[in-house]
C-alpha atoms as a PDB file:
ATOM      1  CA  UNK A   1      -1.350  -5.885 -25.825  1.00  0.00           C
ATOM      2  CA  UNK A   2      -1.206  -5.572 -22.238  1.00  0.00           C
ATOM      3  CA  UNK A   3      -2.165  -2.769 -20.012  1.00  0.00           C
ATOM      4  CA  UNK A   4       1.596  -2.304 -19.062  1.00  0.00           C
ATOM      5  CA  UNK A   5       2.877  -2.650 -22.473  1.00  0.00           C
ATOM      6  CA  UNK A   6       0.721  -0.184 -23.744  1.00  0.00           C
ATOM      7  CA  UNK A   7       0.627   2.564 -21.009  1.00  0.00           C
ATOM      8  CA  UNK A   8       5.091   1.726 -21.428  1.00  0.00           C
ATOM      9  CA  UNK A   9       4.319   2.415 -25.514  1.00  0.00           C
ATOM     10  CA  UNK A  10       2.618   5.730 -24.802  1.00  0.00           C
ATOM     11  CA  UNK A  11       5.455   7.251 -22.403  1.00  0.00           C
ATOM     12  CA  UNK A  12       3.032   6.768 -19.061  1.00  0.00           C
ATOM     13  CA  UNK A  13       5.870   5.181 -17.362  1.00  0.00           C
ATOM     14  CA  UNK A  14       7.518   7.482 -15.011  1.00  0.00           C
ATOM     15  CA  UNK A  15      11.754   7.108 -14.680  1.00  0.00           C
ATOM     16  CA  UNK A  16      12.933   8.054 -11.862  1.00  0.00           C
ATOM     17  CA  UNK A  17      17.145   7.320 -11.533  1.00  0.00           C
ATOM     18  CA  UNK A  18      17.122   3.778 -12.840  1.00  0.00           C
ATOM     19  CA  UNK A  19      13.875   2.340 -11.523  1.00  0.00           C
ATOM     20  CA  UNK A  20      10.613   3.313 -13.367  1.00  0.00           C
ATOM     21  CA  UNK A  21       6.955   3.290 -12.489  1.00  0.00           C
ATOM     22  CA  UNK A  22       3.945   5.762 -11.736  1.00  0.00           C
ATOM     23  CA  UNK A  23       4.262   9.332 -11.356  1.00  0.00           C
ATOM     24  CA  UNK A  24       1.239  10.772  -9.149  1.00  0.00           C
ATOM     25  CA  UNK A  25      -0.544  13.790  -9.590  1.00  0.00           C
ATOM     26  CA  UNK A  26       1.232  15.090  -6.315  1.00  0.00           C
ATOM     27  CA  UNK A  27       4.418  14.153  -7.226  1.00  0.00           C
ATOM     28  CA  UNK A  28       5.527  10.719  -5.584  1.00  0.00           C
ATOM     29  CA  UNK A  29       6.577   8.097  -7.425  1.00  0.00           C
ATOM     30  CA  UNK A  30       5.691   4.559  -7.424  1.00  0.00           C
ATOM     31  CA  UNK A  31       7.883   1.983  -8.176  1.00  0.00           C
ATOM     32  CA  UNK A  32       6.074  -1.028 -10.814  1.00  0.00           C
ATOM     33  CA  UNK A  33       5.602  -4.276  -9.108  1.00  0.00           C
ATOM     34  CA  UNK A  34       7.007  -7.450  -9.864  1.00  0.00           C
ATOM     35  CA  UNK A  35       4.474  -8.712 -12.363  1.00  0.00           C
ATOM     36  CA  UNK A  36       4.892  -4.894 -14.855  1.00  0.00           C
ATOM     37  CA  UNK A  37       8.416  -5.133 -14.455  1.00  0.00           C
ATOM     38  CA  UNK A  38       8.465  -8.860 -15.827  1.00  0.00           C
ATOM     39  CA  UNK A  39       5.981  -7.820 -18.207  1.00  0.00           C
ATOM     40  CA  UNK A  40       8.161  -5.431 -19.738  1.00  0.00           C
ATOM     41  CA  UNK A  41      11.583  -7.325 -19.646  1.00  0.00           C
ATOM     42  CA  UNK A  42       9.866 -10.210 -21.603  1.00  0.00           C
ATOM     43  CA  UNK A  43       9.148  -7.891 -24.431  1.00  0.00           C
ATOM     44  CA  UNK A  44      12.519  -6.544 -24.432  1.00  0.00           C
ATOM     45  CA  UNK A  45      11.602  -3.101 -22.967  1.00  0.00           C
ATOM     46  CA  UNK A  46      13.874  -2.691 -20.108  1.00  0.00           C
ATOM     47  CA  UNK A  47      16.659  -4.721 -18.785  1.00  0.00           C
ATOM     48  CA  UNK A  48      18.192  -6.229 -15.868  1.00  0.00           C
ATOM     49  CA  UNK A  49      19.457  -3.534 -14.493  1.00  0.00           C
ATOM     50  CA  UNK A  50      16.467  -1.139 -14.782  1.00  0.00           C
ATOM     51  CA  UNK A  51      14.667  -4.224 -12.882  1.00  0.00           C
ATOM     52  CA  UNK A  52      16.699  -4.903  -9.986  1.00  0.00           C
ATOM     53  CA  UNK A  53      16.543  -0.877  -9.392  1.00  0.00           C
ATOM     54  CA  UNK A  54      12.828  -0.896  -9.457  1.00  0.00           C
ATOM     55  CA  UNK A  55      12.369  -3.806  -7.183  1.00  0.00           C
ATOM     56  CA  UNK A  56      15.131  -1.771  -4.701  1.00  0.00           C
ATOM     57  CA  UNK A  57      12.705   1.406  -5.224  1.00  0.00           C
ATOM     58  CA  UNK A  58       9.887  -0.699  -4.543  1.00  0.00           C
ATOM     59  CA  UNK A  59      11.244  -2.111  -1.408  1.00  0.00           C
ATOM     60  CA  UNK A  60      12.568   1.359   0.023  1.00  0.00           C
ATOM     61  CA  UNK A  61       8.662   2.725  -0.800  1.00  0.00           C
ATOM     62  CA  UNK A  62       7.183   0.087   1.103  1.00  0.00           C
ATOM     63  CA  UNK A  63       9.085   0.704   3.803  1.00  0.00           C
ATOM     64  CA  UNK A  64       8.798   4.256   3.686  1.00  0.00           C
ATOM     65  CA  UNK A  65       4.581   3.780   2.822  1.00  0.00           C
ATOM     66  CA  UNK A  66       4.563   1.402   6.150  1.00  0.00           C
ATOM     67  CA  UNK A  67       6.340   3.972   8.378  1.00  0.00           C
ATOM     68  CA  UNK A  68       3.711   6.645   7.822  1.00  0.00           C
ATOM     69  CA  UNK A  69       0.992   4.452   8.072  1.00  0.00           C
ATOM     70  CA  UNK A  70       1.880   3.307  11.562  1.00  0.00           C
ATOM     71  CA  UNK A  71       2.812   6.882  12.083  1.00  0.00           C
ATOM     72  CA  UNK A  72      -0.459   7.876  11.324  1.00  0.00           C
ATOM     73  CA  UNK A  73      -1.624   4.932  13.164  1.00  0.00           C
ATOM     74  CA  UNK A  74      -0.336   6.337  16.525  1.00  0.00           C
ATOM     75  CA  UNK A  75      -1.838  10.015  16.142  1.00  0.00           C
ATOM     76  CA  UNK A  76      -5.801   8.626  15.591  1.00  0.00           C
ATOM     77  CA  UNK A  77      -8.110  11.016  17.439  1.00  0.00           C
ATOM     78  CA  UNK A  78     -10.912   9.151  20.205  1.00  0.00           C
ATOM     79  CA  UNK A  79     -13.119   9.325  17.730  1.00  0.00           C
ATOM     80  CA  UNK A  80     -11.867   7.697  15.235  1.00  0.00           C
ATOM     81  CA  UNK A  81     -10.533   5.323  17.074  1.00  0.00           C
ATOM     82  CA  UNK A  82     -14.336   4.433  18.387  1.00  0.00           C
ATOM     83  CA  UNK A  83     -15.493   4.462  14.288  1.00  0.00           C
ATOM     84  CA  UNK A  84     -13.055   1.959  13.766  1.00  0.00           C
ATOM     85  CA  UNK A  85     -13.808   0.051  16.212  1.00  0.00           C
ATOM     86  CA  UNK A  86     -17.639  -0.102  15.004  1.00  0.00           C
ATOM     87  CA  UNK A  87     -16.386  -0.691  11.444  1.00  0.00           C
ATOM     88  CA  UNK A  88     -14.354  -3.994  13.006  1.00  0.00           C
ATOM     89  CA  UNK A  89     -17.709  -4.894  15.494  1.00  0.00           C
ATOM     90  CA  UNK A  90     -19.547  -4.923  12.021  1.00  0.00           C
ATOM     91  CA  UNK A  91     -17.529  -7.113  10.018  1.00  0.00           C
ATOM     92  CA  UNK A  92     -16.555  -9.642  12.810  1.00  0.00           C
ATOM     93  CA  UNK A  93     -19.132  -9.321  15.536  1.00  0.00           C
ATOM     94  CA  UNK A  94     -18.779  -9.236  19.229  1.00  0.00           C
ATOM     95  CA  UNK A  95     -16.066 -11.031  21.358  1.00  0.00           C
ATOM     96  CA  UNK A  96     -13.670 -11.629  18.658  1.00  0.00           C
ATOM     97  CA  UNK A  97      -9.988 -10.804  18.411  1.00  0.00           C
ATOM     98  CA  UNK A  98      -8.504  -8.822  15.281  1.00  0.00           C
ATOM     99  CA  UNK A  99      -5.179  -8.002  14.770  1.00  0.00           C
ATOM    100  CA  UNK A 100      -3.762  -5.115  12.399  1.00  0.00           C
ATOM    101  CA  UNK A 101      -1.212  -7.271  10.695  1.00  0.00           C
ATOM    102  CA  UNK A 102       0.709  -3.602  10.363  1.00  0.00           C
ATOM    103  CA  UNK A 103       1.119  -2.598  13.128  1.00  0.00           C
ATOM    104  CA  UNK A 104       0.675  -5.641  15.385  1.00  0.00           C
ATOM    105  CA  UNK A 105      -2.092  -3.827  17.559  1.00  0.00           C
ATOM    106  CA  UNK A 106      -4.814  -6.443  18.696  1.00  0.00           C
ATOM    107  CA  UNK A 107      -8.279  -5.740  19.368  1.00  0.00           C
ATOM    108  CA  UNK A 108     -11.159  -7.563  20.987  1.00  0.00           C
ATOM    109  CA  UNK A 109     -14.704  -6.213  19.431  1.00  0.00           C
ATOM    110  CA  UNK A 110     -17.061  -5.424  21.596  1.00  0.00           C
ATOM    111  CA  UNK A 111     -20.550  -5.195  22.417  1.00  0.00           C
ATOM    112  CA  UNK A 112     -22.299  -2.658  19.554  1.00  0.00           C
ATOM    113  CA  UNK A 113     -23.157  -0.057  22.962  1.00  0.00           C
ATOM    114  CA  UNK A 114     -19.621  -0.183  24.133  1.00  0.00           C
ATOM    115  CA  UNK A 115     -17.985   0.021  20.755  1.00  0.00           C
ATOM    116  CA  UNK A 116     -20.415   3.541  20.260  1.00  0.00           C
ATOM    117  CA  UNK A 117     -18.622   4.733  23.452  1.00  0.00           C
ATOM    118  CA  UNK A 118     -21.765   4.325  25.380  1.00  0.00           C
END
């Protein structure tokens, strides 16, 4: 049995309206992706309708999800801009280009001294 099927069996699937999915411990929900959702129709467990609700849930979360992240985006302190920045110098060295595919802000790492705000 899958991990879907299973977790649908013992009632860990959160409704909420006509769309289901994961219910956090604060509260939000979380609409099932694509491949649950598919999952579960195969076996008979939930039909169109509860489908096409789920992937409009899903959608409207994303959107929602994406918002505050680029909300959240715009409020970084100095600092952690500069930490950042080090993580990025790190993974892709000096002198190259890196674009948050997000937000569509593009970067050019730096030297290790500049990106430490020296």
């Amino acid at each position: 049995m899958s991990y879907i099927i299973d977790q649908w069996n013992k009632g860990n699937v959160a409704i909420s309206g006509d769309a289901i999915g994961w219910k956090m411990e604060d509260g939000e929900f979380r609409p099932l992706m694509s491949d649950a959702l598919e999952e579960l129709f195969m076996e008979s467990l939930i039909n169109m309708r509860t489908v096409n609700a789920t992937n409009n849930a899903r959608i409207y979360f994303n959107h929602i999800a994406v918002q505050a992240y680029c909300d959240r985006q715009k409020q970084r302190t100095a600092e952690e801009i500069r930490e950042e920045r080090a993580e990025m110098l790190a993974a892709f060295g000096p002198g190259e280009e890196v674009t948050n595919v997000i937000t569509g802000e593009t970067i050019t790492t730096d030297t290790p001294a500049k990106a430490r705000g020296l």
